[in-house]
C-alpha atoms as a PDB file:
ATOM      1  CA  UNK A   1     -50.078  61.127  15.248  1.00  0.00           C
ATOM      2  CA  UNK A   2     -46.941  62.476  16.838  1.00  0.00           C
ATOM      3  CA  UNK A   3     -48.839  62.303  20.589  1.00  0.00           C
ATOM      4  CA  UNK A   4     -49.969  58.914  19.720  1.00  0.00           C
ATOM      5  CA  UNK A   5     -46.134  57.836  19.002  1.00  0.00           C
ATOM      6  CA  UNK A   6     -44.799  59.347  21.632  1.00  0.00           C
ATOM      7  CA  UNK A   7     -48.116  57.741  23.824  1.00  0.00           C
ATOM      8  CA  UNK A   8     -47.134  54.175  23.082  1.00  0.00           C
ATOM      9  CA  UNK A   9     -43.531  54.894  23.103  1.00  0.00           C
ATOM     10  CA  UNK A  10     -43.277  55.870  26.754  1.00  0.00           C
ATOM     11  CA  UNK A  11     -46.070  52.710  27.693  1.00  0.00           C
ATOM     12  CA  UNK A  12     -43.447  50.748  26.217  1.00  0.00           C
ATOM     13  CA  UNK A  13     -40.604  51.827  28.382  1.00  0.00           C
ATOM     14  CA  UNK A  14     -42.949  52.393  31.798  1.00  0.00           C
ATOM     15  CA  UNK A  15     -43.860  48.335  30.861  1.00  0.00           C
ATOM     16  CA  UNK A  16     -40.156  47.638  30.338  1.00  0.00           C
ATOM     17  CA  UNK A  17     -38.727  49.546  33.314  1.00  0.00           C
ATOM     18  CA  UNK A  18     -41.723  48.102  35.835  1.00  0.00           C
ATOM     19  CA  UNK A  19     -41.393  44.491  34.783  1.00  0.00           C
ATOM     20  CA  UNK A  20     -37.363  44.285  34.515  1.00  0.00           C
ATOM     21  CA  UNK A  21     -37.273  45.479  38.361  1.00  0.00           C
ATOM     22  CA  UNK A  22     -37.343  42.024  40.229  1.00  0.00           C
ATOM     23  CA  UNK A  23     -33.896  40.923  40.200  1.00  0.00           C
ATOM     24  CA  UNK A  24     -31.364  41.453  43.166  1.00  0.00           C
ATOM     25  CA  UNK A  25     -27.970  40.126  43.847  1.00  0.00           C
ATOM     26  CA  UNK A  26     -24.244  40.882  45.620  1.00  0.00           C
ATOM     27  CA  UNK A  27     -21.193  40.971  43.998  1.00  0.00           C
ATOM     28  CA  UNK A  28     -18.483  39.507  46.406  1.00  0.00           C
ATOM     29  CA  UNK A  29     -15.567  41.069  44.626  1.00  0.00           C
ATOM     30  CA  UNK A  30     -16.867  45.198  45.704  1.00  0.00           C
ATOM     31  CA  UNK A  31     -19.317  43.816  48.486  1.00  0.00           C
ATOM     32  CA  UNK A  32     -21.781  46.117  46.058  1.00  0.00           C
ATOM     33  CA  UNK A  33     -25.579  45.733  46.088  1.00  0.00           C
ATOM     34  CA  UNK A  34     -27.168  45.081  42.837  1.00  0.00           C
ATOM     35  CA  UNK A  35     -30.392  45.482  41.879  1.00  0.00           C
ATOM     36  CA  UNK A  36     -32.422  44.413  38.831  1.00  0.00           C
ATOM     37  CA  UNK A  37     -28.820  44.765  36.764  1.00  0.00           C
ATOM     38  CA  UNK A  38     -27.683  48.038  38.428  1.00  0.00           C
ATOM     39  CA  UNK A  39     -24.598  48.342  41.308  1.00  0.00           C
ATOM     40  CA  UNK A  40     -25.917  51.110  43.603  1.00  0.00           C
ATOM     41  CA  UNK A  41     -22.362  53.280  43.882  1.00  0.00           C
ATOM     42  CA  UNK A  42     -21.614  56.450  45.128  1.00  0.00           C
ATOM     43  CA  UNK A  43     -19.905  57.591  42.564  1.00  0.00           C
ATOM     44  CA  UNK A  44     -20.503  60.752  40.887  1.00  0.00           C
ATOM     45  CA  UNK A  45     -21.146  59.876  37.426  1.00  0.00           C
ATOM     46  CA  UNK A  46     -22.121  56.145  35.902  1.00  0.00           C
ATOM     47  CA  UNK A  47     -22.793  55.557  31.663  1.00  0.00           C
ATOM     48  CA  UNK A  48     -24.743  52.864  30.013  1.00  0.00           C
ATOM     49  CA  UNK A  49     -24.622  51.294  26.669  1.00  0.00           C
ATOM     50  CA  UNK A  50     -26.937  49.042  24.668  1.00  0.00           C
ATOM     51  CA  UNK A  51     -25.086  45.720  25.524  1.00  0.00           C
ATOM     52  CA  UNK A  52     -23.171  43.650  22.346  1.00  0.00           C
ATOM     53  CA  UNK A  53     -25.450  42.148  20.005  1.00  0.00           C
ATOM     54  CA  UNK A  54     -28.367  43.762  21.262  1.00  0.00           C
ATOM     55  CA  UNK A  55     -28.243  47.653  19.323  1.00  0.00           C
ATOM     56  CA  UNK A  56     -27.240  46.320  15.818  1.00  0.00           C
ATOM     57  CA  UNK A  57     -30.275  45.996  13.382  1.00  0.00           C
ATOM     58  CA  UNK A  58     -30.957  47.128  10.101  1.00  0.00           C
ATOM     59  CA  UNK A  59     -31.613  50.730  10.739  1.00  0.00           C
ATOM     60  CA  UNK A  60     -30.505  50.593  14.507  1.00  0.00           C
ATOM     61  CA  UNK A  61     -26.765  51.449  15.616  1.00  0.00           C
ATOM     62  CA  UNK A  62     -26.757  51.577  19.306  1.00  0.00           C
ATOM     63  CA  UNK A  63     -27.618  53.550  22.231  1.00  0.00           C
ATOM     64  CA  UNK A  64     -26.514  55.315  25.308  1.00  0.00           C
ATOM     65  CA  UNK A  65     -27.634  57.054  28.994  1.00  0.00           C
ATOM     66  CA  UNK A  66     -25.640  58.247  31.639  1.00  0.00           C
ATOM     67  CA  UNK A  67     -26.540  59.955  34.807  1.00  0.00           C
ATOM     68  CA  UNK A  68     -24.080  62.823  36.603  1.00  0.00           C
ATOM     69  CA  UNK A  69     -24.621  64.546  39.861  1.00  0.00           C
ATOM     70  CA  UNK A  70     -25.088  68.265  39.039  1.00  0.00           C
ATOM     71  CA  UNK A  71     -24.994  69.726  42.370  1.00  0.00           C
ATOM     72  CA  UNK A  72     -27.229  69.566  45.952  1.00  0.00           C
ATOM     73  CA  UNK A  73     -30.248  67.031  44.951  1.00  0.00           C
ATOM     74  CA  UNK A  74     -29.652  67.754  41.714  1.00  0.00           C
ATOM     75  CA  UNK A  75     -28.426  64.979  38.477  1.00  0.00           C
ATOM     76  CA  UNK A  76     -28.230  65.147  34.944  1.00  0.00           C
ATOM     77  CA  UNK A  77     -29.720  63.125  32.520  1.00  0.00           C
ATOM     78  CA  UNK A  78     -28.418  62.148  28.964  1.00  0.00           C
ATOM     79  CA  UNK A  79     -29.896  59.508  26.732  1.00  0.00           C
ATOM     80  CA  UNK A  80     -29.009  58.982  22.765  1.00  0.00           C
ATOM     81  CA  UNK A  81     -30.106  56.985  19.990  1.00  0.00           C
ATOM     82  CA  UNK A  82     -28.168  56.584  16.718  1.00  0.00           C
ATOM     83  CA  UNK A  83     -28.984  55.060  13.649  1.00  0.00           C
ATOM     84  CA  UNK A  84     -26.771  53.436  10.717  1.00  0.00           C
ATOM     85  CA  UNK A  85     -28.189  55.410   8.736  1.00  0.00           C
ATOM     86  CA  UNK A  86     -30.590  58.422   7.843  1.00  0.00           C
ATOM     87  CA  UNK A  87     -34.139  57.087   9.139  1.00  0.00           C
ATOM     88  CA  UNK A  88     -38.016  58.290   9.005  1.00  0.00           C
ATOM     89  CA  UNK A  89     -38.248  58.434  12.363  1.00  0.00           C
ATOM     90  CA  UNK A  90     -35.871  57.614  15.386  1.00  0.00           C
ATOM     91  CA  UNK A  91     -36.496  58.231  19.400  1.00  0.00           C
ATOM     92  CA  UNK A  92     -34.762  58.301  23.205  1.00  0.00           C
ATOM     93  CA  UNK A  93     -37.371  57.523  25.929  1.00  0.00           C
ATOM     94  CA  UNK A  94     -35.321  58.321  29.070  1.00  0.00           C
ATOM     95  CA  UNK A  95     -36.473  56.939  32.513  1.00  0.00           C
ATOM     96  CA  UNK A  96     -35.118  58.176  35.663  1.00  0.00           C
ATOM     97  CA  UNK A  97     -35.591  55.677  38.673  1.00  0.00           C
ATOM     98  CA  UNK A  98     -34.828  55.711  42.554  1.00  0.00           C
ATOM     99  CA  UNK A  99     -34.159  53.036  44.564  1.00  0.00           C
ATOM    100  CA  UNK A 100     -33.610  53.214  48.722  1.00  0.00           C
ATOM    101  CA  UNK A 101     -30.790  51.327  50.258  1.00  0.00           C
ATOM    102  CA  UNK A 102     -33.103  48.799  51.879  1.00  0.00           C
ATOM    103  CA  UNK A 103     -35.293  48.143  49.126  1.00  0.00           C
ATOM    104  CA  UNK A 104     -34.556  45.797  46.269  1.00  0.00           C
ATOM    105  CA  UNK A 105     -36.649  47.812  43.491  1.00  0.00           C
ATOM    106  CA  UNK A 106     -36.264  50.447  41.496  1.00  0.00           C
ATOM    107  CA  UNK A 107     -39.262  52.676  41.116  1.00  0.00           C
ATOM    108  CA  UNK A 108     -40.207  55.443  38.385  1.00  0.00           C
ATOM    109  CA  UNK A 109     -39.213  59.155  39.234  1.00  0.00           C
ATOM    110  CA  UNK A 110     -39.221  61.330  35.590  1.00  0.00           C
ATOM    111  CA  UNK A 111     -38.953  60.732  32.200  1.00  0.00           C
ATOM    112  CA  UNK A 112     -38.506  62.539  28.933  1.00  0.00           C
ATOM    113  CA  UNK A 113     -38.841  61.878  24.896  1.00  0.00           C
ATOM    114  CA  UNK A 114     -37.061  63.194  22.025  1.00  0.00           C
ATOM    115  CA  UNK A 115     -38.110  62.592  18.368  1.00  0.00           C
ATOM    116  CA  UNK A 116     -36.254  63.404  15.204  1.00  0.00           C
ATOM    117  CA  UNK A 117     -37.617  62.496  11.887  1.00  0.00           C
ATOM    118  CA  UNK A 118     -35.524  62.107   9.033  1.00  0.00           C
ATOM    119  CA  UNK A 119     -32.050  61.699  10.875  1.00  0.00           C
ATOM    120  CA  UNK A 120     -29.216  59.767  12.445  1.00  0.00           C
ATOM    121  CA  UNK A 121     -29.062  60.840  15.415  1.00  0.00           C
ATOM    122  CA  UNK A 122     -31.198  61.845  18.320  1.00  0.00           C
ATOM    123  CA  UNK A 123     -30.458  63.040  21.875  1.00  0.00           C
ATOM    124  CA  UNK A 124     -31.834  64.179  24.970  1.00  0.00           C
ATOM    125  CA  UNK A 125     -30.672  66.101  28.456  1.00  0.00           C
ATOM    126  CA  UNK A 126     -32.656  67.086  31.317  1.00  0.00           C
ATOM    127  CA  UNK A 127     -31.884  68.204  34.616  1.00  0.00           C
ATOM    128  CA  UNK A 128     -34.014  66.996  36.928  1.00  0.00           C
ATOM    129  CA  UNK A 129     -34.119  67.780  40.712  1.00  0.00           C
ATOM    130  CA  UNK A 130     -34.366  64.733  42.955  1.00  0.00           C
ATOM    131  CA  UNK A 131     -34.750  63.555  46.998  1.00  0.00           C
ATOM    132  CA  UNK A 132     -31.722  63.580  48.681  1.00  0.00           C
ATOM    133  CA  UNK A 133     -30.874  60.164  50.548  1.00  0.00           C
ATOM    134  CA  UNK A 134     -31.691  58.170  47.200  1.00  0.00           C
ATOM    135  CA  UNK A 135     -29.923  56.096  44.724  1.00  0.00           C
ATOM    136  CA  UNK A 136     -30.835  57.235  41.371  1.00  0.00           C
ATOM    137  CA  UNK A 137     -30.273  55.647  37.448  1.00  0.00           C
ATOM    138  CA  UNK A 138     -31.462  56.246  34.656  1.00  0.00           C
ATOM    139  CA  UNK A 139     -32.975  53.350  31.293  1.00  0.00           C
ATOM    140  CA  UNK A 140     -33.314  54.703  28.469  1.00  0.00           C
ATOM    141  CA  UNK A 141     -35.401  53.307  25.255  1.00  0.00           C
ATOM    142  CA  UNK A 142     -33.678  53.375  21.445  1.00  0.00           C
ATOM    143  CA  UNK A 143     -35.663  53.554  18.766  1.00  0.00           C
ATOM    144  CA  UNK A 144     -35.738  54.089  15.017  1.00  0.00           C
ATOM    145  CA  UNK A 145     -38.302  53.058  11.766  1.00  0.00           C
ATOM    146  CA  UNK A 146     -37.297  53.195   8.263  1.00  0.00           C
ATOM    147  CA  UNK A 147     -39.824  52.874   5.817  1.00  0.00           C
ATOM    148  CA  UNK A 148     -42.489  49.901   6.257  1.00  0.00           C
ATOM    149  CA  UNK A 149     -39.852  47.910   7.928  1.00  0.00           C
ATOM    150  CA  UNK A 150     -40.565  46.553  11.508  1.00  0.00           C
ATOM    151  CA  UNK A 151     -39.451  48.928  14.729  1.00  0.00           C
ATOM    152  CA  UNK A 152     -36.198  48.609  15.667  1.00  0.00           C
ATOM    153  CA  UNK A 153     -35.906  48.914  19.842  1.00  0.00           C
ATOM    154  CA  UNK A 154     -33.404  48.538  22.396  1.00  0.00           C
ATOM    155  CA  UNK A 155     -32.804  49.609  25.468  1.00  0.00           C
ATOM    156  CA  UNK A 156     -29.266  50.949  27.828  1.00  0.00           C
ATOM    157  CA  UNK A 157     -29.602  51.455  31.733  1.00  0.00           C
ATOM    158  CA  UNK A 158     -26.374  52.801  33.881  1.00  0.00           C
ATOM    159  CA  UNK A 159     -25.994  51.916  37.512  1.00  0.00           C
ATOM    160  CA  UNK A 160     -27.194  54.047  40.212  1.00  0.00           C
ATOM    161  CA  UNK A 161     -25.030  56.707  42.248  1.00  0.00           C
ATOM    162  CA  UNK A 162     -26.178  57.758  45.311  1.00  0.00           C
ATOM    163  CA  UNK A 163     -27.312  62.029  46.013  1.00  0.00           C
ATOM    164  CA  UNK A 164     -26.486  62.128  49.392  1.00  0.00           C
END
C-alpha cells in the first residue's frame, strides 16, 4: 500500500512538474531570464514557499524547498511539509530540475519522497551530485490526509542558481 502511495504520489508531481514547464518571460528591472515561474540566478542559495492562499486547508499548513550549492557540481536539496495539525498521513515529493541557458524548459534530473504517518511535520534532504554548466531548482509536492477527508496538495518551487 505504502509503494502504491508513494507510486501515484511521485506520477502526480512528474505530471505537475512536465506540464507547468511552458512558460518563459524577462524581467526588465534585473534583465533576469525566467522560465516557467523561476529567475535563473547565480546565486548560491534560492528558497521557495507554497504561495498565499494556496497551503491553507483543513489539515494542510504550508510548504517549503530550497536548493544550496554544496560544493564542485554538487547542491543540496530540502523540501518540507507541515500540517495544522497531527494527520494520518502527510508527504514531500521533491523534484530536482535543470534547465540550460538557451533553453526555455526545465527538465527532470532526481527526485525523492518522504512519508510520515501520524504527524505534523515531514521533511526531506538529499544531496545530489549534478552537471556542471547547468541551472538547477528544485518543486516540491505537499501533502497530507486526515481521516476520510479529501487529499490536501500543494506545491513550492525556488528559482534556479546556476553550478558553474
Amino acid at each position: 500500500m505504502k509503494k502504491r502511495i508513494l507510486s501515484v504520489m511521485s506520477s502526480l508531481v512528474m505530471a505537475g512538474c512536465i506540464l507547468g514547464t511552458s512558460s518563459v518571460a524577462v524581467n526588465a528591472q534585473e534583465n533576469e531570464k525566467i522560465v516557467d515561474g523561476s529567475a535563473l540566478t547565480t546565486n548560491d542559495t534560492s528558497t521557495g514557499r507554497t504561495e498565499n492562499g494556496m497551503e491553507r486547508g483543513i489539515h494542510l499548513m504550508d510548504g517549503e524547498c530550497s536548493i544550496s550549492k554544496a560544493g564542485i557540481s554538487r547542491v543540496y536539496c530540502y523540501g518540507s511539509t507541515t500540517a495544522n495539525h497531527e494527520v494520518d498521513k502527510l508527504a514531500v515529493i521533491v523534484s530536482v530540475e535543470r534547465c540550460k541557458d538557451d533553453s526555455d524548459d526545465w527538465g527532470y534530473f532526481d527526485s525523492f519522497v518522504e512519508m510520515k504517518e501520524t504527524d505534523y511535520f515531514v521533511y526531506a534532504t538529499k544531496t545530489v551530485t549534478v552537471d556542471r554548466g547547468y541551472y538547477y531548482r528544485v518543486c516540491a509536492s505537499h501533502i497530507v490526509r486526515k481521516g476520510d477527508d479529501p487529499v490536501e496538495e500543494t506545491y513550492s518551487f525556488t528559482n534556479g542558481i546556476k553550478v558553474p
